[in-house]
C-alpha atoms as a PDB file:
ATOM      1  CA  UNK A   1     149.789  74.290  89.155  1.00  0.00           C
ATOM      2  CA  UNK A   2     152.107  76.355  86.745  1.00  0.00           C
ATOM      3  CA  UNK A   3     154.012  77.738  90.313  1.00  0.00           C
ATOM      4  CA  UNK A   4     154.574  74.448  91.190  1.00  0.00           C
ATOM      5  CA  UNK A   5     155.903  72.733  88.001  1.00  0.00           C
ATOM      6  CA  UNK A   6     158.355  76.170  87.965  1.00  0.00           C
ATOM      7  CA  UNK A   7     159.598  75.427  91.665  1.00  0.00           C
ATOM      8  CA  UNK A   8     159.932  71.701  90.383  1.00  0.00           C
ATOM      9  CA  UNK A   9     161.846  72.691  87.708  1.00  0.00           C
ATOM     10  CA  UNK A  10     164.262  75.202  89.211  1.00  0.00           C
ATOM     11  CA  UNK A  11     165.154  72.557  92.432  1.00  0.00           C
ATOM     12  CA  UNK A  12     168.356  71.765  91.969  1.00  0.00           C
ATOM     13  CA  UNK A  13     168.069  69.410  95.429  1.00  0.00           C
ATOM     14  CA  UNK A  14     167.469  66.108  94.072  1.00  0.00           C
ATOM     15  CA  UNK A  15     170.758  66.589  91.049  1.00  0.00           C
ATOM     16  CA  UNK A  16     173.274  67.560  94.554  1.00  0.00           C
ATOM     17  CA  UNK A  17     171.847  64.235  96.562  1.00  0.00           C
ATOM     18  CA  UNK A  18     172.653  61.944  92.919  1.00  0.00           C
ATOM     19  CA  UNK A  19     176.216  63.593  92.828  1.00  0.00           C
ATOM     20  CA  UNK A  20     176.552  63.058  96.062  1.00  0.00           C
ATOM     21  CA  UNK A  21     175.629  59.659  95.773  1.00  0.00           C
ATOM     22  CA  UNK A  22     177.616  58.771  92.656  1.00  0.00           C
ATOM     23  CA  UNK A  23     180.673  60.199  94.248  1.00  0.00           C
ATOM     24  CA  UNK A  24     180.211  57.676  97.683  1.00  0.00           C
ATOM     25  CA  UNK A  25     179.862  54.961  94.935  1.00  0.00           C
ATOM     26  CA  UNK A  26     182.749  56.279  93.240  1.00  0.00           C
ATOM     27  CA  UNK A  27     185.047  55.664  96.239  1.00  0.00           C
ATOM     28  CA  UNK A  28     183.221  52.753  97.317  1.00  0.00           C
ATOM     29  CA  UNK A  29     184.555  51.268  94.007  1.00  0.00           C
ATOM     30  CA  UNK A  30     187.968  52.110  94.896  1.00  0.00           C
ATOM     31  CA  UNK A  31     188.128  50.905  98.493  1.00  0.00           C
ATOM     32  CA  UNK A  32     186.763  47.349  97.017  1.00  0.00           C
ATOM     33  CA  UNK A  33     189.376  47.454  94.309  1.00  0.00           C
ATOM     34  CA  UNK A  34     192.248  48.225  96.606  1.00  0.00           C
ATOM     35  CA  UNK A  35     191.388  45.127  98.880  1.00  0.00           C
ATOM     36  CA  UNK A  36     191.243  43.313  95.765  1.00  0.00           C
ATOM     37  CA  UNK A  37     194.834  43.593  95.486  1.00  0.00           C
ATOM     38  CA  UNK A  38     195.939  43.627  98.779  1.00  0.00           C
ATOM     39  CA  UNK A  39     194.213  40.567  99.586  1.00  0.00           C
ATOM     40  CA  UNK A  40     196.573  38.258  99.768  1.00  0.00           C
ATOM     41  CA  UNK A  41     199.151  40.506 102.220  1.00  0.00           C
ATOM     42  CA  UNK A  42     195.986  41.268 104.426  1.00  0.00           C
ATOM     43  CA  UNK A  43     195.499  37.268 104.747  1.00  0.00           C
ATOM     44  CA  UNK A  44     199.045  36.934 105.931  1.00  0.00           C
ATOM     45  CA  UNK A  45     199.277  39.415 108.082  1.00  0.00           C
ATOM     46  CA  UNK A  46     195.988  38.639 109.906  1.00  0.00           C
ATOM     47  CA  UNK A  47     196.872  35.318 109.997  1.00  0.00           C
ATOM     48  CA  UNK A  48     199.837  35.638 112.038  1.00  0.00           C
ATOM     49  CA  UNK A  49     198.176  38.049 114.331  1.00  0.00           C
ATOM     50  CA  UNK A  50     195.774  35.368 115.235  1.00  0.00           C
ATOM     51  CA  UNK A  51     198.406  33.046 115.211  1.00  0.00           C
ATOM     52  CA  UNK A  52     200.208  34.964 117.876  1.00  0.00           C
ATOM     53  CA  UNK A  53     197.118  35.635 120.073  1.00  0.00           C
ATOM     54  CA  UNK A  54     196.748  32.101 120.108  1.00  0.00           C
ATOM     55  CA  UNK A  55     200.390  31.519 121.033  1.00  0.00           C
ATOM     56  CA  UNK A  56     200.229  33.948 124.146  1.00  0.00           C
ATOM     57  CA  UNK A  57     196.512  32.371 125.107  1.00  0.00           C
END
């Protein structure tokens, strides 16, 4: 029992998937706040792609 709660203690495993996982939330966080602000431009300009697909149909 004592080998085990030592190999439990001294994994490090677990503490690299949470970083990795904070850091994918992290950017995840950015790439929502950047669309935030370029919402409006991204509604214009796939609005007049559509437009013109329905122009040339």
């Amino acid at each position: 029992m004592k080998n085990f709660v030592s190999r439990f203690a001294n994994d490090e495993s677990g503490a690299t998937a949470i970083e990795y996982g904070l850091i994918a939330a992290l950017v995840s966080v950015g790439i929502i706040a950047a669309l935030n602000l370029l919402q409006t431009e991204l509604t214009g300009i796939f609005g007049r792609i559509s437009t013109a697909l329905q122009g040339a149909g």
